[in-house]
Protein backbone atom coordinates (compact mmCIF):
# COMPACT_ATOMS: atom_id res chain seq x y z
CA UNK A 1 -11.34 -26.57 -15.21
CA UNK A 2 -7.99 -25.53 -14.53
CA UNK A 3 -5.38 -28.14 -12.79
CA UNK A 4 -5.07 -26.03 -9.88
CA UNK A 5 -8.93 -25.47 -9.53
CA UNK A 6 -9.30 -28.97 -9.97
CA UNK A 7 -6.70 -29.62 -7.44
CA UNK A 8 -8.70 -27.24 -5.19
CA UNK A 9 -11.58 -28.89 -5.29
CA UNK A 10 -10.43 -32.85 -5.06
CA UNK A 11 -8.58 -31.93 -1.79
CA UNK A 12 -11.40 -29.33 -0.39
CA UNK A 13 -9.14 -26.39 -0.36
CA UNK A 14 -11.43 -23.62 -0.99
CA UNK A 15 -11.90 -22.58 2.17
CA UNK A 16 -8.57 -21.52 1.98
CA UNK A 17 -8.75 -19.49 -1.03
CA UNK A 18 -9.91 -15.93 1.48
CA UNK A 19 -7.27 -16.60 4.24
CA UNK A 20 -5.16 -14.47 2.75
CA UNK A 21 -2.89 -12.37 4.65
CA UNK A 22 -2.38 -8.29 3.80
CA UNK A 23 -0.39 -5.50 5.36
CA UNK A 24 -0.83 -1.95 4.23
CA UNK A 25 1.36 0.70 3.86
CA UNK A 26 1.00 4.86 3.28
CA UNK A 27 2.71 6.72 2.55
CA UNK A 28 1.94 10.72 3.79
CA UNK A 29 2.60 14.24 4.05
CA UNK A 30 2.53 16.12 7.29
CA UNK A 31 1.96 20.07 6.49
CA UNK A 32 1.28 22.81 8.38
CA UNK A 33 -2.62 23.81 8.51
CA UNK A 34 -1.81 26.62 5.81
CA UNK A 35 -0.61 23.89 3.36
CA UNK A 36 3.25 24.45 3.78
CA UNK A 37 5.86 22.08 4.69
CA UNK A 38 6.29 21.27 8.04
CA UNK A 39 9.70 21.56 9.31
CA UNK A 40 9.18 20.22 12.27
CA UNK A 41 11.81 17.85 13.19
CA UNK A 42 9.85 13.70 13.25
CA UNK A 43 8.25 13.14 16.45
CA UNK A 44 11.06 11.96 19.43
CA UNK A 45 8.88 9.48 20.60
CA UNK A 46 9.12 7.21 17.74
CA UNK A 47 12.50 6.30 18.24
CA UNK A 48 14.47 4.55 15.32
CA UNK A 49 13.33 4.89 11.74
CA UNK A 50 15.79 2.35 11.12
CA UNK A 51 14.53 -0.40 12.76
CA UNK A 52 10.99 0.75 14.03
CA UNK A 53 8.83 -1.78 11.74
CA UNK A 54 5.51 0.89 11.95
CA UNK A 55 6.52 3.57 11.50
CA UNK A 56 9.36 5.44 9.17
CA UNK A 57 9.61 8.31 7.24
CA UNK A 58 10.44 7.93 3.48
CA UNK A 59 12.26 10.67 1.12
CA UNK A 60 11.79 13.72 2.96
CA UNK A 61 11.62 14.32 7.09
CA UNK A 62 7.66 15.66 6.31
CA UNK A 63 6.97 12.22 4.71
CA UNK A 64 5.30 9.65 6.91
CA UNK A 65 5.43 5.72 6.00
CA UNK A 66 3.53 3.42 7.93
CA UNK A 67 2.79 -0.01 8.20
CA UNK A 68 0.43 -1.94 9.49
CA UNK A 69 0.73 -5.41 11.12
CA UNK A 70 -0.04 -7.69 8.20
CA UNK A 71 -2.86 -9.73 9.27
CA UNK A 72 -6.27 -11.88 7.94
CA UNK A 73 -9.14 -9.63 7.05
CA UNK A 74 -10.15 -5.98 5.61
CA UNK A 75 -11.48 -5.11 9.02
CA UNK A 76 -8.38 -5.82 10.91
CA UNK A 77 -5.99 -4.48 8.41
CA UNK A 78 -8.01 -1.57 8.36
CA UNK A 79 -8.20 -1.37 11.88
CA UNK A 80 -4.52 -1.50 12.25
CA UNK A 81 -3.82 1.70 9.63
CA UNK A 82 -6.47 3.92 11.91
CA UNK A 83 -4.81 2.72 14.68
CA UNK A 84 -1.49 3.92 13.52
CA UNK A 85 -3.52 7.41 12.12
CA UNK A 86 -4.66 8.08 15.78
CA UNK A 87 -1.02 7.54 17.24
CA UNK A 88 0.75 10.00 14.48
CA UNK A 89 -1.86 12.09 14.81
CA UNK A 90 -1.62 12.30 18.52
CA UNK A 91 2.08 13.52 18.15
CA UNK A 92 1.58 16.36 15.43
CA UNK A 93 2.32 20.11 16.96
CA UNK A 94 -0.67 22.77 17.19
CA UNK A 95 -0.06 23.51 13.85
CA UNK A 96 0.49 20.85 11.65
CA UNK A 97 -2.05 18.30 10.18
CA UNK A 98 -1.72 15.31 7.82
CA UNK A 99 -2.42 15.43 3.96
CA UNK A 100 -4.64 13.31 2.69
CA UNK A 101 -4.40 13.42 -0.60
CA UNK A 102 -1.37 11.49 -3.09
CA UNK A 103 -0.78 15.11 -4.69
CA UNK A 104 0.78 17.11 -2.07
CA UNK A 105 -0.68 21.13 -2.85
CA UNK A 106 1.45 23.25 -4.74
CA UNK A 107 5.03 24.22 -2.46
CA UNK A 108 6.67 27.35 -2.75
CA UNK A 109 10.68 27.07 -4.11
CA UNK A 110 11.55 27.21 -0.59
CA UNK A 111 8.91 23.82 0.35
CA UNK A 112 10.30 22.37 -2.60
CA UNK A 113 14.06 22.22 -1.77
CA UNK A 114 12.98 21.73 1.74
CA UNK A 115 11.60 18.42 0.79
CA UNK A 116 14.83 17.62 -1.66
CA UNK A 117 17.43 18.43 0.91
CA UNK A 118 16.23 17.82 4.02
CA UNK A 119 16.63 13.79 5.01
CA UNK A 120 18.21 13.05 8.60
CA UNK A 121 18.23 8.88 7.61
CA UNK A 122 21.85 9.26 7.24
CA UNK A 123 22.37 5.73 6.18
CA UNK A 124 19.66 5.94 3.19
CA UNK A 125 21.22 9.47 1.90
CA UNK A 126 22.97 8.36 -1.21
CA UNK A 127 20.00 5.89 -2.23
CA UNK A 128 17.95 9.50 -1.42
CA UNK A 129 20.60 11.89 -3.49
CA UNK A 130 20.37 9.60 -6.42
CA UNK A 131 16.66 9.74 -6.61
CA UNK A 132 15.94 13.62 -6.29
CA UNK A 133 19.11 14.16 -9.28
CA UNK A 134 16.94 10.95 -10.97
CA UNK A 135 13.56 11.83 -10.92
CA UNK A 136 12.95 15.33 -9.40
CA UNK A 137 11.52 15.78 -5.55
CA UNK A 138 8.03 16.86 -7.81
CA UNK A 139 7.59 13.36 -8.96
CA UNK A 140 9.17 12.12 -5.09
CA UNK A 141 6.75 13.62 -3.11
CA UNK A 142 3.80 11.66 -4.49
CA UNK A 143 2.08 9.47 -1.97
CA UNK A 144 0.04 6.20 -1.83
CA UNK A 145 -0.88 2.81 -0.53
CA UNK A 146 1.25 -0.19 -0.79
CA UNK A 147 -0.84 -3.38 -0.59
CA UNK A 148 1.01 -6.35 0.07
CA UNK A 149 -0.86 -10.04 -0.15
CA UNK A 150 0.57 -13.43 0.53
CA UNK A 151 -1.69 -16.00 -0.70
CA UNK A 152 -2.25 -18.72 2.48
CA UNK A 153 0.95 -20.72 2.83
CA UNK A 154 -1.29 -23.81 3.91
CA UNK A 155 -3.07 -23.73 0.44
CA UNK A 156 0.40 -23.02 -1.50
CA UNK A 157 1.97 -26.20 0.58
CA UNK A 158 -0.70 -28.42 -0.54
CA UNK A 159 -0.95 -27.01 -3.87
CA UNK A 160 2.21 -28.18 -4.30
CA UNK A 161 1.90 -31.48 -2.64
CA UNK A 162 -0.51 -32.61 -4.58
CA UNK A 163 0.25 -32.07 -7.98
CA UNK A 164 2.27 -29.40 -8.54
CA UNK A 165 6.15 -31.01 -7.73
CA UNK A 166 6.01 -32.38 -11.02
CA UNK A 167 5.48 -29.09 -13.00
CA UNK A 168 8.08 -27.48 -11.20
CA UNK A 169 11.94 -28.03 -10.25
CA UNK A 170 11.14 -26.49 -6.69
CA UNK A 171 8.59 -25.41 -4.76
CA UNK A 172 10.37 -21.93 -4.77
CA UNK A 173 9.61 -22.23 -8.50
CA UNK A 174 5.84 -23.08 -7.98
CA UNK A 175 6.09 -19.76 -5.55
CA UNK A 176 7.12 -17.76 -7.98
CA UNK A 177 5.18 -19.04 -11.05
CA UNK A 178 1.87 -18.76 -8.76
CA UNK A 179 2.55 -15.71 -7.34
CA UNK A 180 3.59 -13.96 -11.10
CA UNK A 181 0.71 -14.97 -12.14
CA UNK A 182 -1.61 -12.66 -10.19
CA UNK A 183 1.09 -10.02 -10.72
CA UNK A 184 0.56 -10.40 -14.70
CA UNK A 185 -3.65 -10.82 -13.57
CA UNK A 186 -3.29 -7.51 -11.87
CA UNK A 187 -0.99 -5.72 -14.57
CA UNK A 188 -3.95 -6.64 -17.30
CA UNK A 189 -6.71 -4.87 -15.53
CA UNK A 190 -4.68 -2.00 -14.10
CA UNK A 191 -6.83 0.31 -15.57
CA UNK A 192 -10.09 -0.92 -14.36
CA UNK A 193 -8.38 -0.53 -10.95
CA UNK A 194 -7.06 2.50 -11.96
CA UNK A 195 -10.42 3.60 -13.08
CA UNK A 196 -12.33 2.67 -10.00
CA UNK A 197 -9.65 3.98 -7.52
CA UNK A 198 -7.34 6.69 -9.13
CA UNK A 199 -7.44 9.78 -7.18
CA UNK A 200 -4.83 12.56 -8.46
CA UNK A 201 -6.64 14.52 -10.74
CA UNK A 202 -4.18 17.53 -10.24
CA UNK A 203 -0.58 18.44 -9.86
CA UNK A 204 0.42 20.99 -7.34
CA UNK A 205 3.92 20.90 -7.89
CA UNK A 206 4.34 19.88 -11.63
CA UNK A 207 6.75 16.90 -12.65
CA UNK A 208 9.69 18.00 -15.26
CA UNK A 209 8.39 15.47 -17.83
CA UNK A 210 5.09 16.55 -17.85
CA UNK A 211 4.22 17.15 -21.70
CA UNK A 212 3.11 20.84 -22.70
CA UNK A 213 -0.34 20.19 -23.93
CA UNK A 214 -1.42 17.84 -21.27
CA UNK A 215 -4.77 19.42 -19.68
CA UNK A 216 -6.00 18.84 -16.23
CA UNK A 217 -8.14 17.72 -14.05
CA UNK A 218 -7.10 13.85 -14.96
CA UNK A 219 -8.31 10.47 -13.47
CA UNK A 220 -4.64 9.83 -11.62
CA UNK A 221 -1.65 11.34 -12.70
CA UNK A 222 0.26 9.13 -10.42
CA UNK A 223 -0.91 6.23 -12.09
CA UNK A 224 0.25 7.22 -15.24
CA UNK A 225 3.43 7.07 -16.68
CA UNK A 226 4.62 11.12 -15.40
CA UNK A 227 3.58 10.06 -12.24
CA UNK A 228 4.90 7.18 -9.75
CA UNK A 229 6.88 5.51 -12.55
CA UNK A 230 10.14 4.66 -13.74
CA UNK A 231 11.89 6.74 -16.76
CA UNK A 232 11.13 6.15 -20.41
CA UNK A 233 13.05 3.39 -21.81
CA UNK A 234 13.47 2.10 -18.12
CA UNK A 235 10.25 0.12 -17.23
CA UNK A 236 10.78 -3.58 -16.23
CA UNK A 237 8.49 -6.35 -18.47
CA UNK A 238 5.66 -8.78 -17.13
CA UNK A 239 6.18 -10.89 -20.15
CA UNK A 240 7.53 -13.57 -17.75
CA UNK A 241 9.59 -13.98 -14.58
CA UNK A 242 12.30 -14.92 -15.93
CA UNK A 243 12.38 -11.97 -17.63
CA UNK A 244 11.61 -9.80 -15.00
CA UNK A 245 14.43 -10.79 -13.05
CA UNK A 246 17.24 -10.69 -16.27
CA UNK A 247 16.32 -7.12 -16.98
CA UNK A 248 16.11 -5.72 -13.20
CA UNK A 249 20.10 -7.71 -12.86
CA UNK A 250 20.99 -6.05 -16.24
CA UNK A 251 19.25 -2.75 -14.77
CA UNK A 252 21.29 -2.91 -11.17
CA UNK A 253 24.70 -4.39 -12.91
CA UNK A 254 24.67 -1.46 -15.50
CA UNK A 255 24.02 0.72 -13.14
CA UNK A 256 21.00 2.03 -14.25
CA UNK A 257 19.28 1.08 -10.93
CA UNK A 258 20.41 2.12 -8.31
CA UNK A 259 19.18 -1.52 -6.22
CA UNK A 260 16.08 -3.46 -7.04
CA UNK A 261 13.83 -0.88 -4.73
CA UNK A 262 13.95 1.77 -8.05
CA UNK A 263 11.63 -0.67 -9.64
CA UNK A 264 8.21 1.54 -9.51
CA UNK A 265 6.03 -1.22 -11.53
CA UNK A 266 2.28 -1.28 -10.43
CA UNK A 267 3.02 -4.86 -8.71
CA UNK A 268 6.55 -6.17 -7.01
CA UNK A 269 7.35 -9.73 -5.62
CA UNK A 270 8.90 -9.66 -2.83
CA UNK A 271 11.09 -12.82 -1.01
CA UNK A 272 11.81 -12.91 2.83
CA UNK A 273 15.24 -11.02 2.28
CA UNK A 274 16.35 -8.65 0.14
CA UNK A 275 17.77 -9.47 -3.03
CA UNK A 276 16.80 -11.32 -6.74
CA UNK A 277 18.72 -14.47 -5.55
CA UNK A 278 16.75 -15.10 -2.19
CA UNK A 279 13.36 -14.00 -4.67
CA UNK A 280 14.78 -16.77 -6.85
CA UNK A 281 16.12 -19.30 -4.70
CA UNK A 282 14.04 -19.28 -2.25
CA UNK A 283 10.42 -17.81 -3.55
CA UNK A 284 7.95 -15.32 -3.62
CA UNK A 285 6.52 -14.25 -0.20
CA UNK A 286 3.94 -11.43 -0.55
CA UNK A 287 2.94 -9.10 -3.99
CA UNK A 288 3.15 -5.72 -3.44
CA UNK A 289 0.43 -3.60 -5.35
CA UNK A 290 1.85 -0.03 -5.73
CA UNK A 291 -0.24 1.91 -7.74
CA UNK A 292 -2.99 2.65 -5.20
CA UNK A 293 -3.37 6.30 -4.47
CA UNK A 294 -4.55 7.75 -1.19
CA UNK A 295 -8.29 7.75 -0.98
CA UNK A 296 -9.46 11.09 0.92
CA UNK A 297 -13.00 9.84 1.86
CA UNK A 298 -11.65 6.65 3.59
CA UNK A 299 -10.72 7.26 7.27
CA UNK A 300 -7.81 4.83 6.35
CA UNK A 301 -6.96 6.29 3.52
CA UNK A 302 -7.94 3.18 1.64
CA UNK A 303 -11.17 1.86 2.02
CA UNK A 304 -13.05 -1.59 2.32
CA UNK A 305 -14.69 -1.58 -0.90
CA UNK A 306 -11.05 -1.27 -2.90
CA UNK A 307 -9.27 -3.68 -0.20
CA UNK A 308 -12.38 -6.54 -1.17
CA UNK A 309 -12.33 -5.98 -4.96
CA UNK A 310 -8.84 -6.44 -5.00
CA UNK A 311 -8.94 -9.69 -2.80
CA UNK A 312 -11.92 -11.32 -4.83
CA UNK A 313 -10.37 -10.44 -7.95
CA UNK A 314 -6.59 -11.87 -6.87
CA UNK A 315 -8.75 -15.14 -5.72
CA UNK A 316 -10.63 -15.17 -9.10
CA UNK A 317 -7.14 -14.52 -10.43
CA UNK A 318 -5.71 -18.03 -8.90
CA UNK A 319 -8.38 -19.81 -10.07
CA UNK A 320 -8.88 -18.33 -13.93
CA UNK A 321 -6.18 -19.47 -17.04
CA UNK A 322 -4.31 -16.45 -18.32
CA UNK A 323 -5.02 -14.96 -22.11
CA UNK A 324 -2.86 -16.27 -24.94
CA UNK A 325 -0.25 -14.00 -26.43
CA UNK A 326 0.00 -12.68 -22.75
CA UNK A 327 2.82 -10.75 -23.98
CA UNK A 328 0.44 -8.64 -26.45
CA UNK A 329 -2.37 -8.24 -23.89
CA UNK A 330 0.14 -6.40 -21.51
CA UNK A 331 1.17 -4.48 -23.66
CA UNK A 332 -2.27 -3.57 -24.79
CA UNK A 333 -3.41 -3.30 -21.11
CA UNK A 334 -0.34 -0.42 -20.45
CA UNK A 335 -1.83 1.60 -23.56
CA UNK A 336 -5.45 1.77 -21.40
CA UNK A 337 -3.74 2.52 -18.36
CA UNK A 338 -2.47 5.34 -19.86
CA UNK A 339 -5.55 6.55 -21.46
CA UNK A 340 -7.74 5.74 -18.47
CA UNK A 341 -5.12 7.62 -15.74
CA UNK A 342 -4.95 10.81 -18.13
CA UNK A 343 -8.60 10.61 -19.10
CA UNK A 344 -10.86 13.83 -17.56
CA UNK A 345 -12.57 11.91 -14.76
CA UNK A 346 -15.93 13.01 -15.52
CA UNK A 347 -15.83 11.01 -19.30
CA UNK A 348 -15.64 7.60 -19.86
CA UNK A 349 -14.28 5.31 -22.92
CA UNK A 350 -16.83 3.58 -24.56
CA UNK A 351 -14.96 0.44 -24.57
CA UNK A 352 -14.86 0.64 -20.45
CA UNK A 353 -18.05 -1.29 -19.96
CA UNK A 354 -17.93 -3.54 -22.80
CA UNK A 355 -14.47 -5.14 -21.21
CA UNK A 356 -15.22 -5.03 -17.54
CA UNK A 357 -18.75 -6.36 -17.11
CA UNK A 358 -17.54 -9.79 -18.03
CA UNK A 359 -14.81 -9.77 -15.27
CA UNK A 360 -17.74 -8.27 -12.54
CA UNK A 361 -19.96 -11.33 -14.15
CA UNK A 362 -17.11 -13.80 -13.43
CA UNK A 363 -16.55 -12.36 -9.93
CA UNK A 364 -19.66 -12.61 -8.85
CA UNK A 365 -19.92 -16.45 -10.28
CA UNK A 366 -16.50 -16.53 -8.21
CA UNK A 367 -18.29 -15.29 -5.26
CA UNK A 368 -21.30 -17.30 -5.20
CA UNK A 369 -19.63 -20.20 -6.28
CA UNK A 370 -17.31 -20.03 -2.82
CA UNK A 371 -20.05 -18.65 -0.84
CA UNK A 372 -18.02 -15.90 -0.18
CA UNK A 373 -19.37 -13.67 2.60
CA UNK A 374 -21.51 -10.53 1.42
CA UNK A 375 -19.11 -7.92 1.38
CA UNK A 376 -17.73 -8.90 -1.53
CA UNK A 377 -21.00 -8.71 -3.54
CA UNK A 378 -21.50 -4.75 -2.44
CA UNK A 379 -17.97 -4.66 -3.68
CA UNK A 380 -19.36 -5.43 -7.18
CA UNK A 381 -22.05 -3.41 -6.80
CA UNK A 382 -20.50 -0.14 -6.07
CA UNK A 383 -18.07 -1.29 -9.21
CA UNK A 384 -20.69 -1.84 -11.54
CA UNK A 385 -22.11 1.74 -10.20
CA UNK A 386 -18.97 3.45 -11.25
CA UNK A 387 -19.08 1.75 -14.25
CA UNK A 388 -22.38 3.58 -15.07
CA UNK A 389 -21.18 6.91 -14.01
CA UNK A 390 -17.69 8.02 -13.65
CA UNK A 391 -18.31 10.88 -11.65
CA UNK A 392 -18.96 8.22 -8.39
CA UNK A 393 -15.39 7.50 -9.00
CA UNK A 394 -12.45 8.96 -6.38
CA UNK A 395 -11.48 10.98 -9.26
CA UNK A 396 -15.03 11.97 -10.19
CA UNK A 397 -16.16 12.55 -6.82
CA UNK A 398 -12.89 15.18 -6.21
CA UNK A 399 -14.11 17.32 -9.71
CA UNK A 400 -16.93 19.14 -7.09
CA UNK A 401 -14.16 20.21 -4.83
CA UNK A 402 -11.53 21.24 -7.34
CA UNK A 403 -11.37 25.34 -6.80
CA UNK A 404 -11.67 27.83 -9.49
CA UNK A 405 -8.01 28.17 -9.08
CA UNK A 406 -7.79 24.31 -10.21
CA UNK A 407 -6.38 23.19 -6.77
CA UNK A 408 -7.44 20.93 -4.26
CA UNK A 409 -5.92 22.92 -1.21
CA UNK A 410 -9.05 23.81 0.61
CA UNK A 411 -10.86 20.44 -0.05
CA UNK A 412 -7.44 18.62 1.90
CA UNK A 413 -7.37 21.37 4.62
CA UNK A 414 -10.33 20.92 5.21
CA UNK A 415 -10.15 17.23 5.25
CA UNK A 416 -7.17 17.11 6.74
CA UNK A 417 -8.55 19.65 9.77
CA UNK A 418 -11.40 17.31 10.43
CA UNK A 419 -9.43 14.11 10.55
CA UNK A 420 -7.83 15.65 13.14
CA UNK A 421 -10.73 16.76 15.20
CA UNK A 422 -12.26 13.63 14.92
CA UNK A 423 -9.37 11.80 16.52
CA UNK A 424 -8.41 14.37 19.08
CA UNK A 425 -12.33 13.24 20.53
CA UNK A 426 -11.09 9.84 20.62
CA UNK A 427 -11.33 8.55 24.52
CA UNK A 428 -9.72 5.27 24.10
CA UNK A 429 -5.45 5.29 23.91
CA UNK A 430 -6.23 2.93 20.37
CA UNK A 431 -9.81 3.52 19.48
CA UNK A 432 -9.99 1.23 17.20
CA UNK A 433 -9.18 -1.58 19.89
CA UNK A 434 -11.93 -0.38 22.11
CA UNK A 435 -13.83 -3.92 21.97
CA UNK A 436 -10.55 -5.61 21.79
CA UNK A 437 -8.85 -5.04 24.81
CA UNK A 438 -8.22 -3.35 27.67
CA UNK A 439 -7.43 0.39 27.70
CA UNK A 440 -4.56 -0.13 29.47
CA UNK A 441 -3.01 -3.33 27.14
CA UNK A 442 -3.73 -0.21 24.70
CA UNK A 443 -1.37 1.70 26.03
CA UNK A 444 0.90 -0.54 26.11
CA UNK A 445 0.54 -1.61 22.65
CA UNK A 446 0.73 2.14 21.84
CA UNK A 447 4.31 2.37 23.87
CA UNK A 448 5.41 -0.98 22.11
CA UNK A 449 4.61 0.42 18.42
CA UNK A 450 6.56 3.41 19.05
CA UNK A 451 9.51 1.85 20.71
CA UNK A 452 9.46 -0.18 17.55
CA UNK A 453 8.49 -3.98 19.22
CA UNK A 454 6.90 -6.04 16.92
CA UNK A 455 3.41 -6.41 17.91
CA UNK A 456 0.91 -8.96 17.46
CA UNK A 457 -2.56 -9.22 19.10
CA UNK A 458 -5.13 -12.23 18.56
CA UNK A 459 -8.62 -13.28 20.33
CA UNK A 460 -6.60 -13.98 23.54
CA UNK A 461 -3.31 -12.51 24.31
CA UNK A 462 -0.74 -9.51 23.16
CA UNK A 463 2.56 -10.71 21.98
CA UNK A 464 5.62 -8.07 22.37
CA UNK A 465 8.49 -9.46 20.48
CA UNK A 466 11.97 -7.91 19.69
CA UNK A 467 14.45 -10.28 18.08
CA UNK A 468 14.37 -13.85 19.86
CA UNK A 469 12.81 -11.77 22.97
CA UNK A 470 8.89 -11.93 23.65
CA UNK A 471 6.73 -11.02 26.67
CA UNK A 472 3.17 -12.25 26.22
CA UNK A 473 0.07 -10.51 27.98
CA UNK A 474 -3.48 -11.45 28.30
CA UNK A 475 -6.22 -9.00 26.22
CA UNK A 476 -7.67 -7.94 29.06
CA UNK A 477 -5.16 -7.45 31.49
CA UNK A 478 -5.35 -4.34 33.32
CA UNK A 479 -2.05 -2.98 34.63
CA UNK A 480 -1.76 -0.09 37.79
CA UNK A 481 1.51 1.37 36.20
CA UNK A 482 3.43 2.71 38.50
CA UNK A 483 5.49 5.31 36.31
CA UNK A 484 3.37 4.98 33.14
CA UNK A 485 3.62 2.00 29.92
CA UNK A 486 6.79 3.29 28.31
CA UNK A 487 9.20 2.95 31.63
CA UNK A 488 7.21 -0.33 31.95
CA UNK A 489 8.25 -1.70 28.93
CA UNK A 490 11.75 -0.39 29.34
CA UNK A 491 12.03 -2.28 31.75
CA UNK A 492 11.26 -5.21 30.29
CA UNK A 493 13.05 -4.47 26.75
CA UNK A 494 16.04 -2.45 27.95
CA UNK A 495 17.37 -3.44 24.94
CA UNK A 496 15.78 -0.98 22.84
CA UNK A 497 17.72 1.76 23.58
CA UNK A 498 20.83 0.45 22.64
CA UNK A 499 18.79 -0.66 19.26
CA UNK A 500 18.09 2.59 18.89
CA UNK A 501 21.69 4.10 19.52
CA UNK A 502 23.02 3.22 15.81
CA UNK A 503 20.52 6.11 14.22
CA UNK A 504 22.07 9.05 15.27
């Protein structure tokens, strides 16, 4: 037994272990319903992209990001990114519809240089200039889902208290080391995840550094190393964190970064501010996993099965030793990566199985031996499905809808078309709040995301905050507005507008 599982167990801290918190981020295309570009300008409701903490758009105006509220549970978090789907949604013209695929279809020249040129965030066009002369708008238009995890501060706290402020200098330290860890844990078995969840078989608009005799379909060309990755020559270790940080400061001092965000690695730590001294000084808050792609069968575009495996694997994660030679075994695990993301997604290695069944064995020992609640079990079963037969993959399940023309355009249209009718039947202002609150604390909630007013509802009450100023509601509260939510809230947070003012 490790010291920290031992730790864990003398002080009765394994209920801790799933009060994790996650947020999730996409990233997405809005198009118009023949697969073009939309040029239509973002939506004037959602006021600042600069500050608005839900919703953004990232290297081109068509581009959606949002966020969700991070929060405790897959149901919640997941409830939060439909939530966020039905609001965007709600605001698209006639015409347009969002993509749901990573792999946008293929763009004429003029979609193309659309998407490179076309970025009103004033304030991030250099950081935006430098990337399209980088990389290429092909390889910036990919799309995905960020996954960012904080393991429970309460468990890290007493981690540390008892026993772990003699291993390390400062608890920032222990932060960091414990953290890294299930960043390395995660790098290793990449391409299990990879395998399981990869879901960009095809390339519509083809990446310069795509080699000649590469053949499609493919598990995930984002996942590989022509897809949402840094340059040759250019990718940042997990041989340490020490490490890490040396070559991203050599990377940013030369100049070869333009900041720390260019750092496309599968799995980013990330401080409360912005920089490699607070991520240093002051320690790791959250992981970011980055090398998700969109899942087109998930209303989400993620779905509870990925969001659980991940968890129980990042808990078994804590809890297991690390390999020796951990320096050899990452480099080994990039090599499968590769071959598993640029694999046909019908075929299988034969050494898939062999390596992964011991890690589903050990989750599930994980599982039971926590008494983890059910969900994660199916988890493991649908794994150990896929594991059988790649074609219940994402990737393998997209082969039957690749056309003859080897695009997915009709298969995301059509998607995409009844995503949208499925929403627009939606009676509730949130529907996935309907047994949560009132429909008009809904609307309200709806008003506050867009304004951009930090948002955060529990079992009770609705809490509006915007810097040090909060208005608290109860859940079911119903209000008689008198000129609707928005005016109601400007009138309590008048300050938004002049927020606001510094975008344009």
């Amino acid at each position: 037994m490790s010291k920290l599982s031992q730790i864990i167990a003398e002080n009765e801290l394994s209920s801790l272990l799933t009060k994790n918190y996650m947020g999730l981020e996409l990233e997405e295309h809005r198009l118009l319903k023949d697969g073009r570009i939309s040029r239509y300008p973002y939506p004037a409701e959602f006021l600042s992209r600069r500050h608005n903490p839900y919703l953004k758009t990232d290297f081109a105006d068509n581009m959606l990001e949002i966020s969700g509220t991070p929060t405790l549970g897959t149901s919640a978090n997941l409830a939060n990114l439909e939530m966020l789907q039905q609001l965007v949604t709600d605001h698209l013209q006639a015409d347009e519809i969002i993509w749901p695929l990573s792999i946008a279809p293929a763009f004429s020249k003029d979609d193309l240089d659309f998407a490179g040129s076309f970025n009103t965030r004033f304030w991030m066009a250099e950081y935006h200039d430098y990337l399209q002369q980088k990389y290429g708008t092909a390889r910036e238009i990919f799309t995905g889902v960020h996954i960012n995890y904080s393991i429970n501060q309460t468990l890290v706290q007493s981690l540390w208290d008892h026993g772990f402020n003699e291993d390390f200098a400062t608890l920032a330290d222990f932060k960091n080391a414990l953290n890294f860890k299930l960043a390395q844990s995660f790098v290793l078995w990449r391409w299990l995840f990879t395998y399981f969840f990869g879901a960009s078989p095809i390339a519509g608009n083809l990446p310069s550094n795509l080699p000649r005799d590469l053949r499609f379909p493919v598990r995930s060309l984002r996942s590989s190393s022509y897809g949402y990755a840094n340059q040759k020559g250019e990718e940042i270790t997990y041989d340490s964190f020490e490490e890490q940080l040396a070559q991203l400061k050599q990377r940013i001092d030369q100049h070869q970064f333009f900041s720390m965000h260019e750092f496309y690695g599968p799995v980013r730590l990330k401080g409360r501010g912005d920089s490699l001294a607070d991520l240093q000084n002051n320690g790791t808050e959250r992981l970011e996993f980055r090398s998700f792609d969109l899942d087109p069968f998930a209303p989400a575009r993620v779905s509870p099965a990925a969001l659980n495996f991940l968890e129980l694997f990042l808990i078994n994660a804590l809890l297991q030793p690390l390999p020796e030679k951990i320096a050899e075994q990452l480099k080994l695990a990039a090599q499968r990566n590769e071959q598993i993301a640029l694999q046909h997604p019908a075929e299988v290695f034969a050494w898939v199985k062999p390596l992964a069944a011991p890690l589903i064995k050990q989750l599930r020992a994980t599982a039971a031996q926590l008494d983890l609640p059910d969900k994660y079990a199916k988890s493991l079963d649908l794994a150990e499905q896929r594991l059988e037969n790649p074609k219940l993959t994402l990737s393998g399940q997209l082969l039957d809808h690749i056309s003859p023309q080897g695009d997915l355009l009709e298969f995301g249209l059509t998607t995409a078309l009844a995503d949208r009718k499925r929403i627009a039947e939606y009676t509730e202002p949130l529907a996935a709040l309907k047994n949560k609150c009132s429909a008009s604390l809904q609307s309200l909630l709806r008003e506050a995301i867009e304004l951009g007013i930090k948002a955060r509802l529990d079992d009770r009450q609705l809490h509006l905050k915007l810097k040090d100023h909060e208005e608290i509601f109860p859940i079911h509260v119903t209000f008689d507005y008198q000129s609707g939510p928005r005016e109601y809230l400007l009138s309590l947070f008048p300050e938004v507008l002049e927020i606001n003012n510094d975008e344009y």
